[in-house]
PDB file of N, CA and C in Angstrom:
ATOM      1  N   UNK A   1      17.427 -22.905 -22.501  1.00  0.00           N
ATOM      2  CA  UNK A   1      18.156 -21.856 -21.804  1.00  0.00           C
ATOM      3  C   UNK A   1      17.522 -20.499 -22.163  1.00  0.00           C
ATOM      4  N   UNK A   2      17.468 -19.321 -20.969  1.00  0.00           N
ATOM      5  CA  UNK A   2      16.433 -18.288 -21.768  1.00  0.00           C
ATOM      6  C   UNK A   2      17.710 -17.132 -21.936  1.00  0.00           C
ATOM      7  N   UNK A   3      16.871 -16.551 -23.557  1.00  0.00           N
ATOM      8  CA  UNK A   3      17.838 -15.651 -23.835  1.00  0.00           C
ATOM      9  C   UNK A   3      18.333 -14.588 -23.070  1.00  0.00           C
ATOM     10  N   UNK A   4      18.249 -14.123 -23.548  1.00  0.00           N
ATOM     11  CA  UNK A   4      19.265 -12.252 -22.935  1.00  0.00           C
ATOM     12  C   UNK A   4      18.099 -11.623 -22.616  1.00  0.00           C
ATOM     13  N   UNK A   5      16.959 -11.552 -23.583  1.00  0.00           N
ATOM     14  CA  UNK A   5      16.017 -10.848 -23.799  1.00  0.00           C
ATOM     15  C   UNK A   5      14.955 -11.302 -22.403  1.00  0.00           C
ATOM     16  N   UNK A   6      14.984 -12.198 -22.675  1.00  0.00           N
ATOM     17  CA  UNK A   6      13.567 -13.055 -21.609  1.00  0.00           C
ATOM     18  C   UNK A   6      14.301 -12.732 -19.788  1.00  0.00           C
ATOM     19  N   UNK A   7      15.922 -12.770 -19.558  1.00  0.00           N
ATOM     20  CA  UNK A   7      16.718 -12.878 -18.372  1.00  0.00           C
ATOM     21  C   UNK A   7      15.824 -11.325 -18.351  1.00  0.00           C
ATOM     22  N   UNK A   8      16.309 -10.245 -19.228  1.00  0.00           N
ATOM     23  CA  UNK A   8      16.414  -9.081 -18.942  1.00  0.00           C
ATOM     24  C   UNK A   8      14.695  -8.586 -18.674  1.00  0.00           C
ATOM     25  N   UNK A   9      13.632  -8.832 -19.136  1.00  0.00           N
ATOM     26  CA  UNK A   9      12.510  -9.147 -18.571  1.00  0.00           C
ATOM     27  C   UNK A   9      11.925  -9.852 -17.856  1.00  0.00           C
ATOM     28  N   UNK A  10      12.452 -10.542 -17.384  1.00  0.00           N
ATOM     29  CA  UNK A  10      12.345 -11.535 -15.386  1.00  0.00           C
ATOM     30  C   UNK A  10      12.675 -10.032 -14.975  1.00  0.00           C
ATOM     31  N   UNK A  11      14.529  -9.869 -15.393  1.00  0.00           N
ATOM     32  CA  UNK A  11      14.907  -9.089 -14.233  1.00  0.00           C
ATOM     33  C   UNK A  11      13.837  -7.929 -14.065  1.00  0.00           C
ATOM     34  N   UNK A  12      13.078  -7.110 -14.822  1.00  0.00           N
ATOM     35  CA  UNK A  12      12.428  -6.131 -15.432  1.00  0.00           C
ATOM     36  C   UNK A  12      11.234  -6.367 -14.299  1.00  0.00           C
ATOM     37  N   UNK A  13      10.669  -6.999 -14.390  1.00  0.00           N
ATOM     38  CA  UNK A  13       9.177  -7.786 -13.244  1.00  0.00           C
ATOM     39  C   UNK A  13       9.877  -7.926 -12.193  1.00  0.00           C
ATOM     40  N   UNK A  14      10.449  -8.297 -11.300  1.00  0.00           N
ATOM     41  CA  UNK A  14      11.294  -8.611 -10.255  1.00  0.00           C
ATOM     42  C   UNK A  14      11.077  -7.460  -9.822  1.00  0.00           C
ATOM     43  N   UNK A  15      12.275  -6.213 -10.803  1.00  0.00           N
ATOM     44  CA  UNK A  15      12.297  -5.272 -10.325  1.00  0.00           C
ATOM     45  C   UNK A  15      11.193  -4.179  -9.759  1.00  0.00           C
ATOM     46  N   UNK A  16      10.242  -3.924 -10.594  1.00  0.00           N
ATOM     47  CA  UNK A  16       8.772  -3.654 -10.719  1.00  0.00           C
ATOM     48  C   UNK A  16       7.918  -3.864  -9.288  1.00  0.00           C
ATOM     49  N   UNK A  17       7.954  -4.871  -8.930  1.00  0.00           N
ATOM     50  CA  UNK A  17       7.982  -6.178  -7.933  1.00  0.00           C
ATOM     51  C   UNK A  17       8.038  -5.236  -6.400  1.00  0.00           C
ATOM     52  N   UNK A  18       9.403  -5.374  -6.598  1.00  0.00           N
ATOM     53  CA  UNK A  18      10.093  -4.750  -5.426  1.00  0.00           C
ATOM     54  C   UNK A  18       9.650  -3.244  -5.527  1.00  0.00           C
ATOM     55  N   UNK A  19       9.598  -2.442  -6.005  1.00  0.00           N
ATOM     56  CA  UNK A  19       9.267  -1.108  -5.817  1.00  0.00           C
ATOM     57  C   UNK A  19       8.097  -1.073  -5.274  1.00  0.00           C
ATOM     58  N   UNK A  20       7.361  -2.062  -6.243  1.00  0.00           N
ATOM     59  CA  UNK A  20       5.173  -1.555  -5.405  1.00  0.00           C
ATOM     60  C   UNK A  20       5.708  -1.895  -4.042  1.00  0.00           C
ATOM     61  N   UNK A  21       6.378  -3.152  -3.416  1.00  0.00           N
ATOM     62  CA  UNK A  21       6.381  -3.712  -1.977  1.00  0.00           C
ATOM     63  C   UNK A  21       7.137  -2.752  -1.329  1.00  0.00           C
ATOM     64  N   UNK A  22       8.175  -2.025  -2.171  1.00  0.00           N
ATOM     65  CA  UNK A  22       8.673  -0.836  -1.017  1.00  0.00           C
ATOM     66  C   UNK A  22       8.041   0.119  -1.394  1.00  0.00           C
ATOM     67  N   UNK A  23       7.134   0.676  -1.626  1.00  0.00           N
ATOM     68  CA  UNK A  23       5.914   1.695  -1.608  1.00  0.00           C
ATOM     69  C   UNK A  23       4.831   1.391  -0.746  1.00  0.00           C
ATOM     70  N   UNK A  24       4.771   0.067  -0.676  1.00  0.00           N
ATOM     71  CA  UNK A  24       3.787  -0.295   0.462  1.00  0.00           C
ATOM     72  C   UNK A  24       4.561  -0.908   1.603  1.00  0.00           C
ATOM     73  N   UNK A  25       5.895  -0.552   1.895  1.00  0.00           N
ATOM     74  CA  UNK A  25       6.401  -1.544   3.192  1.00  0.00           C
ATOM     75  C   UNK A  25       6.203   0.323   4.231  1.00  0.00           C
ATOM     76  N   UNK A  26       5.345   0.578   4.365  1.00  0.00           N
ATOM     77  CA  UNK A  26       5.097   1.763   5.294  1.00  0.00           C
ATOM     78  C   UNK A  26       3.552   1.108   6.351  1.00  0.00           C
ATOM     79  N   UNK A  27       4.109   1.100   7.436  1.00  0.00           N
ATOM     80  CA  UNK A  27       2.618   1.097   7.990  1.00  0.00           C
ATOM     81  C   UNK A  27       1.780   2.516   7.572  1.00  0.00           C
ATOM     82  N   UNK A  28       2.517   3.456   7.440  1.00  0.00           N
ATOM     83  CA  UNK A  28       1.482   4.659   7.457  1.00  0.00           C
ATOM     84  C   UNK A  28       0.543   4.682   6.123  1.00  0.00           C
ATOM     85  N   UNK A  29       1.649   4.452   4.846  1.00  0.00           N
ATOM     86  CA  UNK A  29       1.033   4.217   3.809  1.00  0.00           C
ATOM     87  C   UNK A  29      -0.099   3.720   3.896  1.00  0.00           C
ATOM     88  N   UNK A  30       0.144   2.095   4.287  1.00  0.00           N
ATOM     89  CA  UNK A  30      -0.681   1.496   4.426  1.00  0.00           C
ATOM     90  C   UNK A  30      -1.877   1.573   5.377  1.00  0.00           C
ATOM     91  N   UNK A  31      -1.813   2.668   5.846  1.00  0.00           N
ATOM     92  CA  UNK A  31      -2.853   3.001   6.685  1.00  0.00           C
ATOM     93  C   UNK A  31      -3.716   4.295   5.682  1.00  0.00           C
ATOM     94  N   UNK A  32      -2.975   5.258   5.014  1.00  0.00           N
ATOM     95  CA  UNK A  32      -3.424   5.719   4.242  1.00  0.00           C
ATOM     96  C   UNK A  32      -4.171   5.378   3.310  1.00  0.00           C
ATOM     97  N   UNK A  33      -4.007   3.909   2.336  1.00  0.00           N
ATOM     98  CA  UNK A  33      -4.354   3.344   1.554  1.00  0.00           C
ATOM     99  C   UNK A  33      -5.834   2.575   1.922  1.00  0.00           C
ATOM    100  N   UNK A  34      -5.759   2.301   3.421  1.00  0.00           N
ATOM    101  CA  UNK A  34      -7.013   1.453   4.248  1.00  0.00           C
ATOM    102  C   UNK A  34      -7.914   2.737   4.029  1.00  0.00           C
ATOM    103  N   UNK A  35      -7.505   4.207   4.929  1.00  0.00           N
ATOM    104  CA  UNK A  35      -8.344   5.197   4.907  1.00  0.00           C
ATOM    105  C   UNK A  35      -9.053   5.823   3.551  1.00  0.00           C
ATOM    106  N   UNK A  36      -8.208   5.489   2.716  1.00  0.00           N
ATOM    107  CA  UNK A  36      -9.083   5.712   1.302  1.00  0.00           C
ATOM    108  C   UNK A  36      -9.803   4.634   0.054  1.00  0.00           C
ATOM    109  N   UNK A  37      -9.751   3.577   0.891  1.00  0.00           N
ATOM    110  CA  UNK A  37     -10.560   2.562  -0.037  1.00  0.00           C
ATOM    111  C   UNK A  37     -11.487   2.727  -0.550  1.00  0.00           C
ATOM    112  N   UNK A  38     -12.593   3.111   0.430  1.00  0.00           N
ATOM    113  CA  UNK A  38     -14.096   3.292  -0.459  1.00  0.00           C
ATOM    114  C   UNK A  38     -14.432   4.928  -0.453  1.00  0.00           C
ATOM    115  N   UNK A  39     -12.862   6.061  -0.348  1.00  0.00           N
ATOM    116  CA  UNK A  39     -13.995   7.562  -0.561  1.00  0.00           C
ATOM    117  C   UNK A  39     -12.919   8.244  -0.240  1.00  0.00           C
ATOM    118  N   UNK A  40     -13.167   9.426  -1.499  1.00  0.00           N
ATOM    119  CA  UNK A  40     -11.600  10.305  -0.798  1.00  0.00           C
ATOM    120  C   UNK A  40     -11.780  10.866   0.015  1.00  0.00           C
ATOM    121  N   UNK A  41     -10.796  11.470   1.067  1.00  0.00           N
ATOM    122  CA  UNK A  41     -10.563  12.207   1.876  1.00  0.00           C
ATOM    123  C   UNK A  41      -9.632  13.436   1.509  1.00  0.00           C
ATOM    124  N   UNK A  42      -9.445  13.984   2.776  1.00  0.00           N
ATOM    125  CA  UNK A  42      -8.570  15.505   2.928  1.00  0.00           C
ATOM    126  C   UNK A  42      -7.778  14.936   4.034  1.00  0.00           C
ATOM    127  N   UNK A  43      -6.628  16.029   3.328  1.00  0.00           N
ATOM    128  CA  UNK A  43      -5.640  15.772   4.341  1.00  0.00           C
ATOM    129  C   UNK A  43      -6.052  16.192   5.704  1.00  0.00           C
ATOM    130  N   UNK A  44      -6.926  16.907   6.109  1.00  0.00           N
ATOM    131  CA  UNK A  44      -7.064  16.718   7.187  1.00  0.00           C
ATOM    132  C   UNK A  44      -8.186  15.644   8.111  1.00  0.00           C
ATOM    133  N   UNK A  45      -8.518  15.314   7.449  1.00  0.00           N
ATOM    134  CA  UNK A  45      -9.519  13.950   7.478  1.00  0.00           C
ATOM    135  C   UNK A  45      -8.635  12.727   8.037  1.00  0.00           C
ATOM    136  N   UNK A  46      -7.496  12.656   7.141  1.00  0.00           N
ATOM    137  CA  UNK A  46      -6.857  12.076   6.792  1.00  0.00           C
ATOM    138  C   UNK A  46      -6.136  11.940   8.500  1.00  0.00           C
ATOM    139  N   UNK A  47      -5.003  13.084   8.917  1.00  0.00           N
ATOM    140  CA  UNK A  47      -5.022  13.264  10.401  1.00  0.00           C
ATOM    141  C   UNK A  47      -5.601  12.275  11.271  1.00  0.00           C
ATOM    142  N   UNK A  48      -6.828  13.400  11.120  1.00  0.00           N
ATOM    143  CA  UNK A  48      -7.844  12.266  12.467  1.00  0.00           C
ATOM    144  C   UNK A  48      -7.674  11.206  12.255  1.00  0.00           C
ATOM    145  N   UNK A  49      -7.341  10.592  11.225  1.00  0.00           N
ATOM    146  CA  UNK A  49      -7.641   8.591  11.241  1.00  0.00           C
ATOM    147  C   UNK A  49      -6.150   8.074  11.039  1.00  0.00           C
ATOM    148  N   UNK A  50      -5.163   8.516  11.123  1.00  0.00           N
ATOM    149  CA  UNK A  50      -3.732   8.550  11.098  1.00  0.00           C
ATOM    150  C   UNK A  50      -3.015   9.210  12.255  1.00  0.00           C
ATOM    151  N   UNK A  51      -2.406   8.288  12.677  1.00  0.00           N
ATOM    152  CA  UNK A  51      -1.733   9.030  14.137  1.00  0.00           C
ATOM    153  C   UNK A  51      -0.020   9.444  13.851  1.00  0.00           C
ATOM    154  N   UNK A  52      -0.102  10.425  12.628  1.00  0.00           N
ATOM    155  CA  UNK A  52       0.941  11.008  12.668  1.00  0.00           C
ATOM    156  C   UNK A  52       1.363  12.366  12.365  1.00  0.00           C
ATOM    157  N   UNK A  53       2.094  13.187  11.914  1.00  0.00           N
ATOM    158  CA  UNK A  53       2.374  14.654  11.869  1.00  0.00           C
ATOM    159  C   UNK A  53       1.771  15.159  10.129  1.00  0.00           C
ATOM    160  N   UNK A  54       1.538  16.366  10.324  1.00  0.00           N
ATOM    161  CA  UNK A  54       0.804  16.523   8.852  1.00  0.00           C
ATOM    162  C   UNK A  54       1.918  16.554   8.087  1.00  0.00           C
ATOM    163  N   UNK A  55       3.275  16.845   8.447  1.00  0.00           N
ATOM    164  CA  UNK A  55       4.601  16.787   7.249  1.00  0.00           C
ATOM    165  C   UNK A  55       4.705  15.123   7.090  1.00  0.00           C
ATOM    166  N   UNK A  56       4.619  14.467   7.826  1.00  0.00           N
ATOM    167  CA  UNK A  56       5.273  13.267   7.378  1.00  0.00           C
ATOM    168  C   UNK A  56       3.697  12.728   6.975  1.00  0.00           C
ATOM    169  N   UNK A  57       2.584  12.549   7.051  1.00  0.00           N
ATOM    170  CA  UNK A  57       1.097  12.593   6.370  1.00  0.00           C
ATOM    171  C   UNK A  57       2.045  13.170   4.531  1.00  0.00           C
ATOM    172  N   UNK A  58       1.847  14.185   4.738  1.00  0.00           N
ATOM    173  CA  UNK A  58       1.755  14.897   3.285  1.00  0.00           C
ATOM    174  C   UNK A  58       3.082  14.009   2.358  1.00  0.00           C
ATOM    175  N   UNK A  59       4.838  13.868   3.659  1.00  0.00           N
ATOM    176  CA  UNK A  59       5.666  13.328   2.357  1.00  0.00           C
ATOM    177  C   UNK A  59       5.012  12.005   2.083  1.00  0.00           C
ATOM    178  N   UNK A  60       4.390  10.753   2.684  1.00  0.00           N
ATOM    179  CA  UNK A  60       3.813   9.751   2.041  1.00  0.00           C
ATOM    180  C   UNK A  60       2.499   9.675   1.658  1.00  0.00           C
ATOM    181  N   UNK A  61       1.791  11.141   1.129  1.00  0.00           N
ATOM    182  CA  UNK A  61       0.828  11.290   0.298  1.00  0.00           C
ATOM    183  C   UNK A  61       1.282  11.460  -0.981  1.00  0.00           C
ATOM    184  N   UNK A  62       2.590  12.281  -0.766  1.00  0.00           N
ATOM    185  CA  UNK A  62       3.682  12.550  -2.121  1.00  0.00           C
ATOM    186  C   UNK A  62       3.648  11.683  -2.618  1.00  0.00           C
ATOM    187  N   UNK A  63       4.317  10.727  -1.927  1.00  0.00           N
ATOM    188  CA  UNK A  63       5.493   9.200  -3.004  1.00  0.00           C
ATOM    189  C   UNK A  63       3.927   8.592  -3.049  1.00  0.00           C
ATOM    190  N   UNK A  64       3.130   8.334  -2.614  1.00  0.00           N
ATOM    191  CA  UNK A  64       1.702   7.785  -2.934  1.00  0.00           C
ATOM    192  C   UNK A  64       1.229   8.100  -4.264  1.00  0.00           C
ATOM    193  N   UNK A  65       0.900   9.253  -4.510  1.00  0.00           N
ATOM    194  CA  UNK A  65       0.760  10.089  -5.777  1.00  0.00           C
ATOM    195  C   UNK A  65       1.760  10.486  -6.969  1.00  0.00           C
ATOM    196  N   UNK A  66       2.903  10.367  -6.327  1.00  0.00           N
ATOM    197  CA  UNK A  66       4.396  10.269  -7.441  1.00  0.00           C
ATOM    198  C   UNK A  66       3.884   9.120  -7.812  1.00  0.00           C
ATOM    199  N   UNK A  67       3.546   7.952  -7.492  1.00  0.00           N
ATOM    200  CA  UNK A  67       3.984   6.782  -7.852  1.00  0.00           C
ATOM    201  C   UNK A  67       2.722   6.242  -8.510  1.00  0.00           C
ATOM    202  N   UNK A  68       1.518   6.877  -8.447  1.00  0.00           N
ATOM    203  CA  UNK A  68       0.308   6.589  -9.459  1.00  0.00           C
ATOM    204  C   UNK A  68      -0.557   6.126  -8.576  1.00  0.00           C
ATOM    205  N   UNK A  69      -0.781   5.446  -7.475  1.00  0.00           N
ATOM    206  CA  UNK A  69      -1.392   4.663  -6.773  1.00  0.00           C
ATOM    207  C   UNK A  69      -2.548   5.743  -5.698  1.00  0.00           C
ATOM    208  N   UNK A  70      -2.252   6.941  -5.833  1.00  0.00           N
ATOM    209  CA  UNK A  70      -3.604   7.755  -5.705  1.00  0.00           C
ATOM    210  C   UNK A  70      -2.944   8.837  -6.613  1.00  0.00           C
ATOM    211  N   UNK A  71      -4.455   9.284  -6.089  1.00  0.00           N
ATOM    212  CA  UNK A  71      -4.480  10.887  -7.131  1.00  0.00           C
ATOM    213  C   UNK A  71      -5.552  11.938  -6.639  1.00  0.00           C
ATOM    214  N   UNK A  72      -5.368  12.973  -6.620  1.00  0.00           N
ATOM    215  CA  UNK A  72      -5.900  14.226  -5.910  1.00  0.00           C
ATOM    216  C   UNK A  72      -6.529  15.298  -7.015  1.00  0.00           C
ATOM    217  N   UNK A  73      -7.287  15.895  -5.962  1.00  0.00           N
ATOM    218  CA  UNK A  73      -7.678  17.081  -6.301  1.00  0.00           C
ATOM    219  C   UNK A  73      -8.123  18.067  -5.373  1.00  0.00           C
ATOM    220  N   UNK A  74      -7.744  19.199  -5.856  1.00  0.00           N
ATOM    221  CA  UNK A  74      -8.093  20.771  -5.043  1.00  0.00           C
ATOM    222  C   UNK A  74      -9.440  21.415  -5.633  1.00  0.00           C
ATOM    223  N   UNK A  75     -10.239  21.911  -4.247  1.00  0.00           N
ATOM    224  CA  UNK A  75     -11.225  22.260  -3.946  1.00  0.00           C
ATOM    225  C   UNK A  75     -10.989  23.760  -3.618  1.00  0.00           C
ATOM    226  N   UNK A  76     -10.731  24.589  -3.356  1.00  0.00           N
ATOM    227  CA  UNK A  76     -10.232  25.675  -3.047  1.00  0.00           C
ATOM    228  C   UNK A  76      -9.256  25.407  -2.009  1.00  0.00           C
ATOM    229  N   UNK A  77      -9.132  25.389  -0.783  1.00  0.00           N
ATOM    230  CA  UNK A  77      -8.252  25.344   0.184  1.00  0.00           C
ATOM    231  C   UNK A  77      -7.543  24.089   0.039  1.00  0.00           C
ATOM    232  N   UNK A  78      -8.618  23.264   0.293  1.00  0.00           N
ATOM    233  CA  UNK A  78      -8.575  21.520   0.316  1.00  0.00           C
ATOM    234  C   UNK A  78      -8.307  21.177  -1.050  1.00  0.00           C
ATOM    235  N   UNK A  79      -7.087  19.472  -0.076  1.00  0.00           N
ATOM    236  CA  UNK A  79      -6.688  18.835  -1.326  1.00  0.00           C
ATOM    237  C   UNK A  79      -7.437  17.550  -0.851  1.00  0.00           C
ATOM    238  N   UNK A  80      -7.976  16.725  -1.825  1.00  0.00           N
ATOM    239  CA  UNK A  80      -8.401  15.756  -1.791  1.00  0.00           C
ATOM    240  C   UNK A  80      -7.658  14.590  -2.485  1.00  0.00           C
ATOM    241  N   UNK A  81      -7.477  13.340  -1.632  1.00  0.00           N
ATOM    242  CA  UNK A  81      -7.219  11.778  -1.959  1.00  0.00           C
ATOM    243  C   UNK A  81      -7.531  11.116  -2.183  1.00  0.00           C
ATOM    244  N   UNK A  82      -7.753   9.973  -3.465  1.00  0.00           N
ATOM    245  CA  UNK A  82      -8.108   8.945  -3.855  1.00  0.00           C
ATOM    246  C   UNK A  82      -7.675   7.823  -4.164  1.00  0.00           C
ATOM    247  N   UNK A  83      -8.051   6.806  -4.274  1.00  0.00           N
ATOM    248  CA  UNK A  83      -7.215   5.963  -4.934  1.00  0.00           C
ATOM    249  C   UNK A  83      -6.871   5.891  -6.305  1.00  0.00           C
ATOM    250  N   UNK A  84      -6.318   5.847  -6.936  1.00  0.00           N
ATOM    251  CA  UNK A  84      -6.276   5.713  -8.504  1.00  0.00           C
ATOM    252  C   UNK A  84      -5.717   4.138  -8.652  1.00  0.00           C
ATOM    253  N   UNK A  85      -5.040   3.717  -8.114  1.00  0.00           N
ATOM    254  CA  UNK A  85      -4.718   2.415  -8.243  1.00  0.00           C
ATOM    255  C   UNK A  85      -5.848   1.258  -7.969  1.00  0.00           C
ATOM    256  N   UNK A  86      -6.725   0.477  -7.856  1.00  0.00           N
ATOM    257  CA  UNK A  86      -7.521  -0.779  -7.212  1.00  0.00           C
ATOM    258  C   UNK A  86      -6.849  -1.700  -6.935  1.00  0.00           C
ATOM    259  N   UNK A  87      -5.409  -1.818  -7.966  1.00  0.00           N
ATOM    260  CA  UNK A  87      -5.605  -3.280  -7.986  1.00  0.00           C
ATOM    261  C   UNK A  87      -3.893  -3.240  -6.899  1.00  0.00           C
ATOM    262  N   UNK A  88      -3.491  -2.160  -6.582  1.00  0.00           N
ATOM    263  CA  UNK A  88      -2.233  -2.048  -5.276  1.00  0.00           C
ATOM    264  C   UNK A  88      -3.090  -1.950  -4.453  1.00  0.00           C
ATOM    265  N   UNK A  89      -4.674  -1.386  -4.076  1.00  0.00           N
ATOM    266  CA  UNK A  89      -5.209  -1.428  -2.885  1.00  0.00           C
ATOM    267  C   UNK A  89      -5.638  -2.893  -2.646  1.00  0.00           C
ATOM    268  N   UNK A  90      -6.168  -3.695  -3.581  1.00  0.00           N
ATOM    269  CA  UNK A  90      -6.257  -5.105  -3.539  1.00  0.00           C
ATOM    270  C   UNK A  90      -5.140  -5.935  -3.106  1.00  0.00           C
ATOM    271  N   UNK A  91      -4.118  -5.832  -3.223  1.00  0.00           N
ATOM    272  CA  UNK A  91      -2.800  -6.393  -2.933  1.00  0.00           C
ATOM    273  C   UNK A  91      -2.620  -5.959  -1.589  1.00  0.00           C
ATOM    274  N   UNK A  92      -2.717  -4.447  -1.117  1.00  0.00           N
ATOM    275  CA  UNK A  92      -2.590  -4.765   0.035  1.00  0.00           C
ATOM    276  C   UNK A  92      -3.511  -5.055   1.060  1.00  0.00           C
ATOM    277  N   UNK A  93      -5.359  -4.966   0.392  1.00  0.00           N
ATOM    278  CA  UNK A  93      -6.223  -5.652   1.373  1.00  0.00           C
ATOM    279  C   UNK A  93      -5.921  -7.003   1.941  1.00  0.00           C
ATOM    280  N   UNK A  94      -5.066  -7.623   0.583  1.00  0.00           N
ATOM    281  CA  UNK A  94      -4.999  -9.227   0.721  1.00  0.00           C
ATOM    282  C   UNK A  94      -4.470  -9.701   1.886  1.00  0.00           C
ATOM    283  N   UNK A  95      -3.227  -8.902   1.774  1.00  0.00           N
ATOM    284  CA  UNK A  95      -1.452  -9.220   2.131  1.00  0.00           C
ATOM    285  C   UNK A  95      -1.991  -8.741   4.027  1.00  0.00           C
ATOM    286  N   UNK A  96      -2.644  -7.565   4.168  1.00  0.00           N
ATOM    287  CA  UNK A  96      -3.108  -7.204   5.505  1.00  0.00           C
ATOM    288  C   UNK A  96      -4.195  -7.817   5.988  1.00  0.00           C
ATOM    289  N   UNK A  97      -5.642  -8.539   5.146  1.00  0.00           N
ATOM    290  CA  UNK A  97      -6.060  -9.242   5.702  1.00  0.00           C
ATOM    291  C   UNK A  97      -5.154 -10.951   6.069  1.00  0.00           C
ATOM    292  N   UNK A  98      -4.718 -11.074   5.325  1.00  0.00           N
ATOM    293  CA  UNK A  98      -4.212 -12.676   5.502  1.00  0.00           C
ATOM    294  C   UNK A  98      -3.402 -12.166   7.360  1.00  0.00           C
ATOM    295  N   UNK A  99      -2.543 -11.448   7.118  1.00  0.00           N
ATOM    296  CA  UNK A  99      -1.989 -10.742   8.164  1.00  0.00           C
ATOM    297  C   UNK A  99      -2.719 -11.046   9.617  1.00  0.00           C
ATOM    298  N   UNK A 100      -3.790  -9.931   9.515  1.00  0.00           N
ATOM    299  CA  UNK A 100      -4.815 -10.302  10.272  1.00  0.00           C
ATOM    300  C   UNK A 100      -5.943 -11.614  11.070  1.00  0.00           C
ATOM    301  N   UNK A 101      -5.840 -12.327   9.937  1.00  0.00           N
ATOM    302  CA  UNK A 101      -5.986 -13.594  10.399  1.00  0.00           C
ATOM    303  C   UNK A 101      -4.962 -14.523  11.339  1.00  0.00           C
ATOM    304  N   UNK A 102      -3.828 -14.332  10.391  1.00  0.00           N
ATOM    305  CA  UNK A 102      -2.464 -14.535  11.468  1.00  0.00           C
ATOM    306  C   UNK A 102      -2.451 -14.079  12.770  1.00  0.00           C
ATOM    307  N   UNK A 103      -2.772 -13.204  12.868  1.00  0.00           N
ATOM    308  CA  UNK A 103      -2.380 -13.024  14.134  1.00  0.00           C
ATOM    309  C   UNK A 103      -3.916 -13.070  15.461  1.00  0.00           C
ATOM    310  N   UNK A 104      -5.092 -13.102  14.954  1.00  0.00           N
ATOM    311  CA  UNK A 104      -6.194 -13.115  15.550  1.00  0.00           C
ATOM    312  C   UNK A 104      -6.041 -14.674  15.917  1.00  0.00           C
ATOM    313  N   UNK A 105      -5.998 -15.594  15.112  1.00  0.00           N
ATOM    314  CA  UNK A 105      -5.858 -17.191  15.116  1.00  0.00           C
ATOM    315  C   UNK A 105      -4.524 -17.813  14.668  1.00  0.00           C
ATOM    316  N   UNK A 106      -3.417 -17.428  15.984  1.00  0.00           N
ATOM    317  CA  UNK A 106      -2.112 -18.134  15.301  1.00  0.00           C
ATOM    318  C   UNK A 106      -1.954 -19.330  15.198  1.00  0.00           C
ATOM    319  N   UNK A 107      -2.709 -20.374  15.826  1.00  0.00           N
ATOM    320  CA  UNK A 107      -2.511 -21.793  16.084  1.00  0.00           C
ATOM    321  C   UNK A 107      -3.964 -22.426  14.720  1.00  0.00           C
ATOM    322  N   UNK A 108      -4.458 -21.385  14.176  1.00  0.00           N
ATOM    323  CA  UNK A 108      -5.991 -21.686  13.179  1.00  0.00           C
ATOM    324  C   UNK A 108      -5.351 -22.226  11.715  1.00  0.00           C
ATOM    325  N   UNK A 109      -3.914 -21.486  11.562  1.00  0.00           N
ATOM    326  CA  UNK A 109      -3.113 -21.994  10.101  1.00  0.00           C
ATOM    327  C   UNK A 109      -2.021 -22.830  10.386  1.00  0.00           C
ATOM    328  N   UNK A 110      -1.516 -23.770  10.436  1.00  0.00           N
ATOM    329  CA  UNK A 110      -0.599 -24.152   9.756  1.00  0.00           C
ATOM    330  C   UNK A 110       0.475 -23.319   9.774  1.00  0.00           C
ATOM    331  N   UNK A 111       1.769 -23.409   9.760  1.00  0.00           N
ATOM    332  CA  UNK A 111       2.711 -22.820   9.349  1.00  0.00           C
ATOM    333  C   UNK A 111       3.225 -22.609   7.942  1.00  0.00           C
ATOM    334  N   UNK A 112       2.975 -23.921   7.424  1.00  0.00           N
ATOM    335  CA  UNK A 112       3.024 -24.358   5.853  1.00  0.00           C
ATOM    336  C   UNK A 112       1.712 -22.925   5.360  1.00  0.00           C
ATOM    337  N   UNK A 113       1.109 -22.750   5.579  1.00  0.00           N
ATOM    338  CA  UNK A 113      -0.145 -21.698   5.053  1.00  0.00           C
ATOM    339  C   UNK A 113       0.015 -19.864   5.751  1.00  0.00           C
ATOM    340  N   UNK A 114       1.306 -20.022   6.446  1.00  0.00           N
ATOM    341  CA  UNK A 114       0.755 -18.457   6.605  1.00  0.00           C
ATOM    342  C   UNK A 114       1.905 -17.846   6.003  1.00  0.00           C
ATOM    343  N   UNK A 115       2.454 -16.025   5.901  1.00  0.00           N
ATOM    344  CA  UNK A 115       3.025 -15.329   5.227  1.00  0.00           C
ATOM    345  C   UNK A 115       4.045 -15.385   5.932  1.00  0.00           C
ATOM    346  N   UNK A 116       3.964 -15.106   7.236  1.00  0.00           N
ATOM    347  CA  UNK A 116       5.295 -15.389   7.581  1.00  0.00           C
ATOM    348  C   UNK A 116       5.338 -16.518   9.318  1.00  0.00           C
ATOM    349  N   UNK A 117       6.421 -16.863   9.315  1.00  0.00           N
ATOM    350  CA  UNK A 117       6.941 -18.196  10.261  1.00  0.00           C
ATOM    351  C   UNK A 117       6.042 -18.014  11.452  1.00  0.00           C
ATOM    352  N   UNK A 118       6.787 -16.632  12.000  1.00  0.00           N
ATOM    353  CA  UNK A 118       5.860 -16.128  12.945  1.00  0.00           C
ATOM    354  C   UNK A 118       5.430 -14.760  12.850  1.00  0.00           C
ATOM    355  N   UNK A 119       4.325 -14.516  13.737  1.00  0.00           N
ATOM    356  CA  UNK A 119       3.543 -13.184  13.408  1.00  0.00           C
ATOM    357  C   UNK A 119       3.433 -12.890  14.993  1.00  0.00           C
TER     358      UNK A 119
END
């Protein structure tokens, strides 16, 4: 039977768990995170390859950077984006390529083998 200690560290990872996946349950994020894989950008860089408003760009550059998974720097005017995280950009190369396969070849997996029932 597991103690108090071991319950309360499951619960601890679980929790952990769930935060990276709701930090990454954003398409935009996750579009942010694609746009900076191999090289930082500027927020206005950033724009052009993101089809959304520079306030809502900048609040999920925020919680991006609140949360450790990039990190910036200013140039004089310009702020620049990076990744600081690899291994949340790895998680979500995975999770979006598998994705991708899903849906390019839905009849190519199995149901037993893909992420979700249907895509």
């Amino acid at each position: 039977m597991p103690t108090t200690t071991e319950i309360d560290e499951s619960k601890l990872v679980f929790e952990r768990a769930a935060e990276l996946f709701s930090l990454m349950g954003s398409p935009t994020r996750l579009q942010i995170l694609s746009a900076l894989c191999d090289t930082e950008r500027t927020v206005s860089d950033l724009l052009s390859r993101i089809d959304t408003t520079q306030p809502n760009l900048s609040q999920h550059l925020s919680v991006l950077y609140q949360s450790g998974i990039l990190a910036k720097r200013k140039e004089g005017a310009q702020v620049f984006y990076r990744v600081q995280s690899e291994k949340a950009v790895a998680l979500c190369r995975s999770v979006c390529t598998q994705v991708a396969i899903e849906l390019d070849e839905p009849m190519l997996l199995p149901a037993s083998e893909r992420l979700l029932a249907r895509v």
